[in-house]
N, C-alpha and C. Protein backbone atom coordinates (compact mmCIF):
# COMPACT_ATOMS: atom_id res chain seq x y z
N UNK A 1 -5.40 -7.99 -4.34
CA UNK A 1 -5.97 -7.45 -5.55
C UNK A 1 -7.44 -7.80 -5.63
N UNK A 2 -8.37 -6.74 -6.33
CA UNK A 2 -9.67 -7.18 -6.38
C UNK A 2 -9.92 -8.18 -7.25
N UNK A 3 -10.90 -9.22 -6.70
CA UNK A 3 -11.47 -10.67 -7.10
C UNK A 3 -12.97 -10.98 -6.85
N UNK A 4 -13.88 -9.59 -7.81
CA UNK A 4 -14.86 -10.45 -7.40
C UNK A 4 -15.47 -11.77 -7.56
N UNK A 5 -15.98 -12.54 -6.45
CA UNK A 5 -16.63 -13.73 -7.03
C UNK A 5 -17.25 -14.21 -8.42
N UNK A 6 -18.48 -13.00 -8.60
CA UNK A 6 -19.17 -13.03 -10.08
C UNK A 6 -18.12 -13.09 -11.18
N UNK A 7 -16.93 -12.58 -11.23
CA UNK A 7 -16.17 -12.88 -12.23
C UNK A 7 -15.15 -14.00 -12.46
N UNK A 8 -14.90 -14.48 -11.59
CA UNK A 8 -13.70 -15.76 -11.48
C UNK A 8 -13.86 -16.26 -12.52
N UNK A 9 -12.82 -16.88 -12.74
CA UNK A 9 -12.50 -17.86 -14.56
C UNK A 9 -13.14 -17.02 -15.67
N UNK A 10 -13.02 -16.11 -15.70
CA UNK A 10 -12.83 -15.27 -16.67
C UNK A 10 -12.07 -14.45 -16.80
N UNK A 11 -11.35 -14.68 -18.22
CA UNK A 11 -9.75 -13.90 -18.56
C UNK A 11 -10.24 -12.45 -18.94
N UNK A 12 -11.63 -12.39 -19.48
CA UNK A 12 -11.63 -10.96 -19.99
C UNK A 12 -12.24 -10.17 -19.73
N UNK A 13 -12.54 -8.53 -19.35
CA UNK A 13 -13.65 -7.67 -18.98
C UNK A 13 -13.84 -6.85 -20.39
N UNK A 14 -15.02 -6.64 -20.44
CA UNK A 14 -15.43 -5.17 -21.23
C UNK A 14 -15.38 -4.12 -20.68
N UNK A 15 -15.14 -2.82 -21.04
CA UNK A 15 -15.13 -1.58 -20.38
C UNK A 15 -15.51 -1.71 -19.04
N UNK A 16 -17.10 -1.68 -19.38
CA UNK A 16 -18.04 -1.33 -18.09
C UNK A 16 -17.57 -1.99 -16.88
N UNK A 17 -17.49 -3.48 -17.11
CA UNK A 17 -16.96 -4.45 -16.00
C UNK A 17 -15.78 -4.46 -15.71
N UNK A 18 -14.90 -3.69 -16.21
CA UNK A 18 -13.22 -3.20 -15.87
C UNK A 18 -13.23 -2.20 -15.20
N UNK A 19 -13.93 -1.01 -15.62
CA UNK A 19 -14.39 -0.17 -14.70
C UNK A 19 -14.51 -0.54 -13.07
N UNK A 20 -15.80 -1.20 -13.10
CA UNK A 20 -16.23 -1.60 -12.45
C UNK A 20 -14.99 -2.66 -11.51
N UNK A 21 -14.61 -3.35 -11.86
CA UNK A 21 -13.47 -4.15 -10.97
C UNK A 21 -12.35 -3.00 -10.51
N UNK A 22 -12.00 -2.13 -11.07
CA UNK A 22 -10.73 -1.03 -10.59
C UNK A 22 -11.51 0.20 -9.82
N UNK A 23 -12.83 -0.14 -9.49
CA UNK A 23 -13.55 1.09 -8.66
C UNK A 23 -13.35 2.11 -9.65
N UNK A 24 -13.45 2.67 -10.68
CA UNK A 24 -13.33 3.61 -11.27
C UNK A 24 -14.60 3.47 -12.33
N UNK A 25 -14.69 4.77 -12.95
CA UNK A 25 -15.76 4.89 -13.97
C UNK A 25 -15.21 4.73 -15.27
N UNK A 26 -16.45 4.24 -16.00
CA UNK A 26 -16.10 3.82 -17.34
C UNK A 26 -15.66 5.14 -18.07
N UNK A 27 -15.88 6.28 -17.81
CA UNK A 27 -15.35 7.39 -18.81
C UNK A 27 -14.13 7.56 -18.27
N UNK A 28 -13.49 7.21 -17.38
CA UNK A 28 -12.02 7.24 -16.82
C UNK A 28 -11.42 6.02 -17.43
N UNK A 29 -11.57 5.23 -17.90
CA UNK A 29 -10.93 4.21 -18.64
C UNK A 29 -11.05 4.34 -19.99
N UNK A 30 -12.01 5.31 -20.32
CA UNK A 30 -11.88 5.48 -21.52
C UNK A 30 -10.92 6.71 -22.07
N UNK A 31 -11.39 7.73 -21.09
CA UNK A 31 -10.05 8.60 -21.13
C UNK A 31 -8.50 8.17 -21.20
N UNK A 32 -8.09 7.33 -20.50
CA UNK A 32 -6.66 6.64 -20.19
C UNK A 32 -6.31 5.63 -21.34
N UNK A 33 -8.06 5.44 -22.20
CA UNK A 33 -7.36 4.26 -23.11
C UNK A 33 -6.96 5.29 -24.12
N UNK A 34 -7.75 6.81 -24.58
CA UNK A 34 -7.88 7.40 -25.80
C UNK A 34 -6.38 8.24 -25.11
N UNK A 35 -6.04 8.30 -24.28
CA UNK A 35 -4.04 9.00 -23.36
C UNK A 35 -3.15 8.05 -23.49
N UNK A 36 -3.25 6.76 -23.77
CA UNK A 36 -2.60 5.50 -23.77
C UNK A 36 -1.95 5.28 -22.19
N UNK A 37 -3.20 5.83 -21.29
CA UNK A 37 -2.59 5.92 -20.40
C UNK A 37 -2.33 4.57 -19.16
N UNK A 38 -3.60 4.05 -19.13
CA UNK A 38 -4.42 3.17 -18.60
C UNK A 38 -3.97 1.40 -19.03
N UNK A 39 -4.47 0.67 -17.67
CA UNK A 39 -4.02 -0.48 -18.66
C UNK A 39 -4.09 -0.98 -19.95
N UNK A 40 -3.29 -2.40 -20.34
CA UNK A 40 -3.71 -2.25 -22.25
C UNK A 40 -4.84 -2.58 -22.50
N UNK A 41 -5.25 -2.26 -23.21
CA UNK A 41 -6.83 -2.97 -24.05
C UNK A 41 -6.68 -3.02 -25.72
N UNK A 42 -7.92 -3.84 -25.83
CA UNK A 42 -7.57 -3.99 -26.92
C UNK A 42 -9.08 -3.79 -27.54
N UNK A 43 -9.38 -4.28 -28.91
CA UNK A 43 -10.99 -4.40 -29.26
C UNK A 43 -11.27 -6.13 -29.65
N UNK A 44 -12.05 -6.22 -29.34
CA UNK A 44 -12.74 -7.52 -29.25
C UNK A 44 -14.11 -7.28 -30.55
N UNK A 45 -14.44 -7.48 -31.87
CA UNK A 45 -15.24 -7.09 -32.27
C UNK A 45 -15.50 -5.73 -32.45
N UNK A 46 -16.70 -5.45 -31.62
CA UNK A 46 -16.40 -3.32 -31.27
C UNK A 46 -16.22 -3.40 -30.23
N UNK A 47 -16.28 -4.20 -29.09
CA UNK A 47 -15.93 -3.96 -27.85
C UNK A 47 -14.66 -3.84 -27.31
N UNK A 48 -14.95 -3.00 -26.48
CA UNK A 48 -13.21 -2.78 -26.09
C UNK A 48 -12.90 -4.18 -24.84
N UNK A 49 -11.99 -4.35 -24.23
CA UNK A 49 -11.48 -5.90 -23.80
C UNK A 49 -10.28 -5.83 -22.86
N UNK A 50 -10.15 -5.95 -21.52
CA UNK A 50 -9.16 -5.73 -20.62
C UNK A 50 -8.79 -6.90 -20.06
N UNK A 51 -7.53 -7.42 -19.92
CA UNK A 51 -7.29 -8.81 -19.63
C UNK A 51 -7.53 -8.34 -18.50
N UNK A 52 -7.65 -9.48 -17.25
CA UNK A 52 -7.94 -9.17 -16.23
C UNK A 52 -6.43 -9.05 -15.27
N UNK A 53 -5.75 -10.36 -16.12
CA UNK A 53 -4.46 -10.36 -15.57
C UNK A 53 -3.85 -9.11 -15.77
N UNK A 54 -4.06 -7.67 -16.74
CA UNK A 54 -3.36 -6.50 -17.09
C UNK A 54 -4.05 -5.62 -15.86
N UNK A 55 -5.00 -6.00 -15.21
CA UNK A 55 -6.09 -5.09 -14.88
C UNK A 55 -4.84 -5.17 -13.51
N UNK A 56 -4.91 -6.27 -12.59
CA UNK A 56 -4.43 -6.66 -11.40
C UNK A 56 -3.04 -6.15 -11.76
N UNK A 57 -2.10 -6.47 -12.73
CA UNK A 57 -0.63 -5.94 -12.75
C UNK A 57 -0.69 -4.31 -12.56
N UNK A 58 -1.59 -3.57 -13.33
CA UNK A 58 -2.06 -2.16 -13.20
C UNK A 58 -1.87 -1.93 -11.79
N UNK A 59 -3.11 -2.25 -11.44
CA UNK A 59 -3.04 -2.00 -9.53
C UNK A 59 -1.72 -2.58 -8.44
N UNK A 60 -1.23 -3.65 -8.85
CA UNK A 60 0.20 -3.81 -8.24
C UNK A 60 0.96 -3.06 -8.52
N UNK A 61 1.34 -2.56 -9.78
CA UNK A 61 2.04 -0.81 -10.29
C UNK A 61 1.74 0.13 -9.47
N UNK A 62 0.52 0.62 -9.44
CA UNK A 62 0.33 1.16 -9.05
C UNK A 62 0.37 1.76 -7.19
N UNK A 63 0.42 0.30 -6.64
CA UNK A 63 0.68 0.23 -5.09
C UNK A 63 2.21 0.30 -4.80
N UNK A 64 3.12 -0.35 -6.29
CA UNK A 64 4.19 0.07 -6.21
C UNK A 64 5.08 1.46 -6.06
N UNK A 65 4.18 1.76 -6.64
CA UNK A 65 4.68 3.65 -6.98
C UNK A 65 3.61 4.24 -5.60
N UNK A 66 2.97 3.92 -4.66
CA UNK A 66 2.85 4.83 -3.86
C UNK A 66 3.81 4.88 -2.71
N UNK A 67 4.20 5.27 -2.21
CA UNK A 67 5.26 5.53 -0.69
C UNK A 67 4.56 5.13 0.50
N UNK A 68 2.94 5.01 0.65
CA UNK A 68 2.45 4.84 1.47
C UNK A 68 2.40 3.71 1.38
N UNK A 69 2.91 2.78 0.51
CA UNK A 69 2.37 1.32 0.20
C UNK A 69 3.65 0.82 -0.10
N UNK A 70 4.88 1.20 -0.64
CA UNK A 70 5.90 1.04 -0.86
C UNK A 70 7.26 1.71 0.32
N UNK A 71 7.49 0.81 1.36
CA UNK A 71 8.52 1.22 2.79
C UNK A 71 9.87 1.98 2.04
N UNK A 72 9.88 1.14 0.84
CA UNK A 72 11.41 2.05 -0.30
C UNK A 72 11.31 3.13 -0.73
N UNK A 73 9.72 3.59 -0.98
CA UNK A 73 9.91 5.42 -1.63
C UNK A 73 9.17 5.74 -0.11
N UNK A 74 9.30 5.42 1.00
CA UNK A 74 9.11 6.62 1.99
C UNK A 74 10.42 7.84 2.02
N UNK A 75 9.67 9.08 1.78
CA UNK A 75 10.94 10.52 2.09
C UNK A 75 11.40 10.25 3.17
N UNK A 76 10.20 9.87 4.28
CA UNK A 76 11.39 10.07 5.63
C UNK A 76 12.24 9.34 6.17
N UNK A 77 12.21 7.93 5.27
CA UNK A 77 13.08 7.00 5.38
C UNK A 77 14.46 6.90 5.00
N UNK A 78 14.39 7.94 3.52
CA UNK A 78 15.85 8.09 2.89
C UNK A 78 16.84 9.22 3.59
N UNK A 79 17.98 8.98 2.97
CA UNK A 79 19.33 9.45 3.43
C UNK A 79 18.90 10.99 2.80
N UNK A 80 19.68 12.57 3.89
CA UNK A 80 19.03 13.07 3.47
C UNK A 80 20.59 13.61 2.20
N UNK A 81 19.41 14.26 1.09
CA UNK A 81 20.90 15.07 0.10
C UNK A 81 21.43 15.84 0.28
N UNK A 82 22.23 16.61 0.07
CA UNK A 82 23.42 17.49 -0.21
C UNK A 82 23.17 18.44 -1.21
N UNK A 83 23.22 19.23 -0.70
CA UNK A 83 22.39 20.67 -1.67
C UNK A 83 24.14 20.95 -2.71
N UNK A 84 24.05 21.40 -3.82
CA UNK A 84 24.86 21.33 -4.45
C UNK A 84 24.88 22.91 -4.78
N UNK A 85 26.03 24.34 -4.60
CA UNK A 85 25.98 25.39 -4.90
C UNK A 85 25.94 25.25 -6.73
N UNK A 86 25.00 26.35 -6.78
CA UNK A 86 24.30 26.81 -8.33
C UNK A 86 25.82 27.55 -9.08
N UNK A 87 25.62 27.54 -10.02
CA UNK A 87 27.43 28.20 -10.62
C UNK A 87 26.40 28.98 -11.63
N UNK A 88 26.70 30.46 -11.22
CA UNK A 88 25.99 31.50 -12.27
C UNK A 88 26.68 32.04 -13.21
């Protein structure tokens, strides 16, 4: 998981620097926060506030759910199905 140096021992990012740690742009985190899509955040004052520990669980989710990263959802690995006739 990403760790940059400049940030160590710090629990919290603001937008920009959350952005910035998930390689993504700050209007993409803001989109996902205003979709509830994106990791949680919260507001800090007016600033918005991303634990860092939510940031890293995000991206482990996320490596979870790919197949290329996950040997359990490879297609060509699974058993294949059984087509089931349609009843019209």
């Amino acid at each position: 998981m990403p760790q940059p140096n400049h940030i160590s021992g710090i629990a919290f990012l603001n937008l920009p620097t959350a952005a910035e740690y998930l390689s993504v742009s700050p209007n993409t985190l803001y989109v996902w926060r205003h979709r509830r899509q994106g990791p949680p955040s919260f507001r800090m004052g007016r600033r918005v506030m991303y634990r860092i520990t939510a940031l890293d669980v995000r991206v482990q989710a996320q490596e979870q759910a790919d197949s290329r990263s996950n040997p359990a959802l490879n297609p060509l690995t699974q058993k294949a199905q059984r087509r089931t006739k349609s009843h019209k």
